[in-house]
C-alpha atoms as a PDB file:
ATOM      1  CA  UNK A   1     118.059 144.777 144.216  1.00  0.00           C
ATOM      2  CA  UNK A   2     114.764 145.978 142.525  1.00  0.00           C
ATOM      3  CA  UNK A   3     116.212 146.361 139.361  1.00  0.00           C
ATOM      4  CA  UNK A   4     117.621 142.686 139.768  1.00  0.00           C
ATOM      5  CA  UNK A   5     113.860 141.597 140.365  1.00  0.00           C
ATOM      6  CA  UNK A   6     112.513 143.861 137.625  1.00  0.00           C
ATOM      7  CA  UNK A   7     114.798 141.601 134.696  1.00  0.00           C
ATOM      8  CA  UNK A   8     113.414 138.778 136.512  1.00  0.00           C
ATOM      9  CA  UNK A   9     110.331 139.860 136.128  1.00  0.00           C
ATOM     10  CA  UNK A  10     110.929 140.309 132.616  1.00  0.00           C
ATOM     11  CA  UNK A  11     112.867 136.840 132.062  1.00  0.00           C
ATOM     12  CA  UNK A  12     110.046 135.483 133.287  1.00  0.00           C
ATOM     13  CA  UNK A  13     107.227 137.019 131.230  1.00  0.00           C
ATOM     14  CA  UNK A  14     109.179 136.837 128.330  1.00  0.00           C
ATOM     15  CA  UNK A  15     109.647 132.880 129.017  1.00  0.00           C
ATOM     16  CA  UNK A  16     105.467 132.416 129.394  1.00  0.00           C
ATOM     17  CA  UNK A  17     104.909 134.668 126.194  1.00  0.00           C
ATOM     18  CA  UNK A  18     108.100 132.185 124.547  1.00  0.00           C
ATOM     19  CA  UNK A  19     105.947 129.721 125.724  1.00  0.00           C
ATOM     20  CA  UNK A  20     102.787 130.312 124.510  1.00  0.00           C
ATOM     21  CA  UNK A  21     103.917 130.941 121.061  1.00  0.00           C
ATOM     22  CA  UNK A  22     105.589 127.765 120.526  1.00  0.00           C
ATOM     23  CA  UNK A  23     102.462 125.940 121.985  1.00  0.00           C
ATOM     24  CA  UNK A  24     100.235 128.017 119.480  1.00  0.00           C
ATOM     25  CA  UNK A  25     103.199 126.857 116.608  1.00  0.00           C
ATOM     26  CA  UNK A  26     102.581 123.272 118.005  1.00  0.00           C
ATOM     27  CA  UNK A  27      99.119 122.751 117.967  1.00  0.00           C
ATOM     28  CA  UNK A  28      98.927 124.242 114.637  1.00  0.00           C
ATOM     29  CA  UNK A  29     101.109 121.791 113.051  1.00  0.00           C
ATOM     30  CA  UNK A  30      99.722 118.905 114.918  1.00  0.00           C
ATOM     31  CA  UNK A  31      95.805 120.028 112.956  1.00  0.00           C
ATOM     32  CA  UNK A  32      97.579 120.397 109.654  1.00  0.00           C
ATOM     33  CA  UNK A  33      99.140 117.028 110.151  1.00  0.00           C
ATOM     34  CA  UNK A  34      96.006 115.637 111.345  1.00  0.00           C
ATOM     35  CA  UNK A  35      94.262 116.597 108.256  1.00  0.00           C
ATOM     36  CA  UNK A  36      96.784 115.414 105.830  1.00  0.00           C
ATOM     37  CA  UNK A  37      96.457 112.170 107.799  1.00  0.00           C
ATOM     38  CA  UNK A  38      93.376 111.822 107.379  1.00  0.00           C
ATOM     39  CA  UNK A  39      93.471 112.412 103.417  1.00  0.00           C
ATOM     40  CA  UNK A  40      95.795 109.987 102.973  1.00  0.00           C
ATOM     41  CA  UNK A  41      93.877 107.566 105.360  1.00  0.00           C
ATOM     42  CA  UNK A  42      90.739 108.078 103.087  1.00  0.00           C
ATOM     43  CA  UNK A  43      92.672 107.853  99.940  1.00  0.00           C
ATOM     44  CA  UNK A  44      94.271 104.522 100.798  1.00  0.00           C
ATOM     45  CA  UNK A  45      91.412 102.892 102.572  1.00  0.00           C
ATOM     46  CA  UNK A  46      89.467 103.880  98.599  1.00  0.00           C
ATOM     47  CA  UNK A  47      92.162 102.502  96.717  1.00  0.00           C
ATOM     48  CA  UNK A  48      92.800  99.170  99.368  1.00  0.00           C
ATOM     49  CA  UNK A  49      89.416  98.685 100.884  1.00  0.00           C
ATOM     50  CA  UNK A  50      90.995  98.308 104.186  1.00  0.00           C
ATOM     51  CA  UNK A  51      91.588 100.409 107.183  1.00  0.00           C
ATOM     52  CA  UNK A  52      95.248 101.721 107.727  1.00  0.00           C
ATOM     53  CA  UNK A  53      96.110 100.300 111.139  1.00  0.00           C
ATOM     54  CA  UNK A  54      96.873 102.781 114.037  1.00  0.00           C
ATOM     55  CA  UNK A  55     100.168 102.226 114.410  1.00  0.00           C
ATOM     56  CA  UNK A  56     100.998 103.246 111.389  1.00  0.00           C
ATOM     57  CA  UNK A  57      98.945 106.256 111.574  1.00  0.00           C
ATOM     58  CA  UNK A  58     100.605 107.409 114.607  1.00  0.00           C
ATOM     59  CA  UNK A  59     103.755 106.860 112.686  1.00  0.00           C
ATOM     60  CA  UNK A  60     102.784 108.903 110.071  1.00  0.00           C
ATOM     61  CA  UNK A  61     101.819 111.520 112.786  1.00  0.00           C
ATOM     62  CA  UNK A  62     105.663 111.620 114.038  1.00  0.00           C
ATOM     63  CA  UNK A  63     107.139 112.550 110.506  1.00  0.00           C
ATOM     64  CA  UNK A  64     108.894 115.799 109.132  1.00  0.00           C
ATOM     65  CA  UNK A  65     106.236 117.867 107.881  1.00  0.00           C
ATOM     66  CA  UNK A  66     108.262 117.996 104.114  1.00  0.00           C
ATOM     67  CA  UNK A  67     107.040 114.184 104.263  1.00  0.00           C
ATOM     68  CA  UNK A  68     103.960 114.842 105.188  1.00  0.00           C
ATOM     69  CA  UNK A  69     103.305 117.581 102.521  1.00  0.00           C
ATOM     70  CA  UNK A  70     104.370 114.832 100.234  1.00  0.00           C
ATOM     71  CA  UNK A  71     101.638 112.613 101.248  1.00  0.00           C
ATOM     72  CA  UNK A  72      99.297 115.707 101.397  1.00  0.00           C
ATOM     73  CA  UNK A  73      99.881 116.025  97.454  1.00  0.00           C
ATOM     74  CA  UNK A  74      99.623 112.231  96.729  1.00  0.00           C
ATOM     75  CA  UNK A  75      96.661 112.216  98.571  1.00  0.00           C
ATOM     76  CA  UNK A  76      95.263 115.119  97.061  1.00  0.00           C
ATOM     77  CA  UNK A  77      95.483 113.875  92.910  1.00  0.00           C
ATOM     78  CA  UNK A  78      91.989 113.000  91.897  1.00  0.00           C
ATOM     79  CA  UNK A  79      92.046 110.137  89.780  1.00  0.00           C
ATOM     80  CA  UNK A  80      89.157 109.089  87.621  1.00  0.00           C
ATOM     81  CA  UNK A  81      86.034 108.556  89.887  1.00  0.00           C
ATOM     82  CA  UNK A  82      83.612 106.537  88.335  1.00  0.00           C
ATOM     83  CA  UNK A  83      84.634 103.616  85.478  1.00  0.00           C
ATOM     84  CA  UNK A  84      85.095 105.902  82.484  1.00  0.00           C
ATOM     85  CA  UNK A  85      84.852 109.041  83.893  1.00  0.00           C
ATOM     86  CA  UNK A  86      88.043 111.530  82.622  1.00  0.00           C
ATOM     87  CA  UNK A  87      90.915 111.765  84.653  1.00  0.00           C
ATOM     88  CA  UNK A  88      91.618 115.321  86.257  1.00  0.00           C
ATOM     89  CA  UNK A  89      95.382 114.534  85.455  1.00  0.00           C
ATOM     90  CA  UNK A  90      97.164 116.601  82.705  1.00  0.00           C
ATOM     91  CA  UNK A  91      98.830 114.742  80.141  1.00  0.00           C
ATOM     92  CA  UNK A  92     100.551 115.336  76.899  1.00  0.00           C
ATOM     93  CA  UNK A  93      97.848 116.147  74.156  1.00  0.00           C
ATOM     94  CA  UNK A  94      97.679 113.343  71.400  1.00  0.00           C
ATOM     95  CA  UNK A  95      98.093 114.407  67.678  1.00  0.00           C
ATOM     96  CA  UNK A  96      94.356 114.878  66.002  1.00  0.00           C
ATOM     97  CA  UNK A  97      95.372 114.319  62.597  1.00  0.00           C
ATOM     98  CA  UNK A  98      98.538 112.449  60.254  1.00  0.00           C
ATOM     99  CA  UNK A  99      99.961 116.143  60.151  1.00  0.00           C
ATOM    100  CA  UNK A 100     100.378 116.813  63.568  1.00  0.00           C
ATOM    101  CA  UNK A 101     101.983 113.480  64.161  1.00  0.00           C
ATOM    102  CA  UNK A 102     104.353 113.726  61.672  1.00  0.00           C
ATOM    103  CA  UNK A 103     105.394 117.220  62.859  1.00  0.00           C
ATOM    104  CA  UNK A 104     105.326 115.786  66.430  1.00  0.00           C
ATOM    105  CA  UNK A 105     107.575 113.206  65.514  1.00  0.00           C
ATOM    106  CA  UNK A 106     110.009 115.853  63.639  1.00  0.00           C
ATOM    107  CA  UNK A 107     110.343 117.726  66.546  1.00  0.00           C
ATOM    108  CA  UNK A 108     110.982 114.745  68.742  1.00  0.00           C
ATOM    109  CA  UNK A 109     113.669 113.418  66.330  1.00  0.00           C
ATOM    110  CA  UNK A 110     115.240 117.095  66.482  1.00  0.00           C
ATOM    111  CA  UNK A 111     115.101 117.000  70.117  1.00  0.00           C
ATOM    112  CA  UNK A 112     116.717 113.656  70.486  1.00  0.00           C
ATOM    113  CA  UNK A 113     119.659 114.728  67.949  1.00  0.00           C
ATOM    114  CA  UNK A 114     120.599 118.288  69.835  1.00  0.00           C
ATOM    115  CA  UNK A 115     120.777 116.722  72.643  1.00  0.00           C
END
């Protein structure tokens, strides 16, 4: 019988320690979701001017975290601050000269036939 109560014991401290480490696992992905809702609270309510309602914050709250991380990365692109200010977004470089366009458009129309 003691060895009986000895794997109980054992169950049992392996259930707490089970436990503990999905609470740990919990409460760390409830303060990453918490931040990403907030950066996509503060993003919207810039580009809006209103508040996001509660409800829909707590909805947001209640997502996958893939969706989330979604969010996270729209709400993370910096777009131009200040009227006129550059954009931090990458884009496509522009020709500087009638040379470069010219080969730009060469490649393009080489592109667009091999494929």
């Amino acid at each position: 019988m003691t060895l009986e109560l000895a794997v109980a014991n054992v169950l049992e401290k392996l259930a707490v320690y089970v436990e503990s480490v999905q609470e740990e696992k919990n409460a760390s992905l409830r303060e990453q979701s918490t931040k990403v809702i907030e950066a996509v609270r503060q993003k919207l309510s810039s580009l809006t001017g209103e508040d996001i309602p509660e409800e829909v914050l707590n909805k947001l709250g209640e997502t996958d975290p893939e969706v989330l991380s979604v969010f996270n990365k729209l709400a993370a692109e910096d777009e131009s601050g200040e009227l006129g200010e550059p954009s931090q977004r990458k884009t496509a470089s522009a020709p500087l000269n009638k040379d470069e366009a010219a080969d730009m458009a060469g490649d393009d129309l080489v592109s667009f036939c091999v494929s």
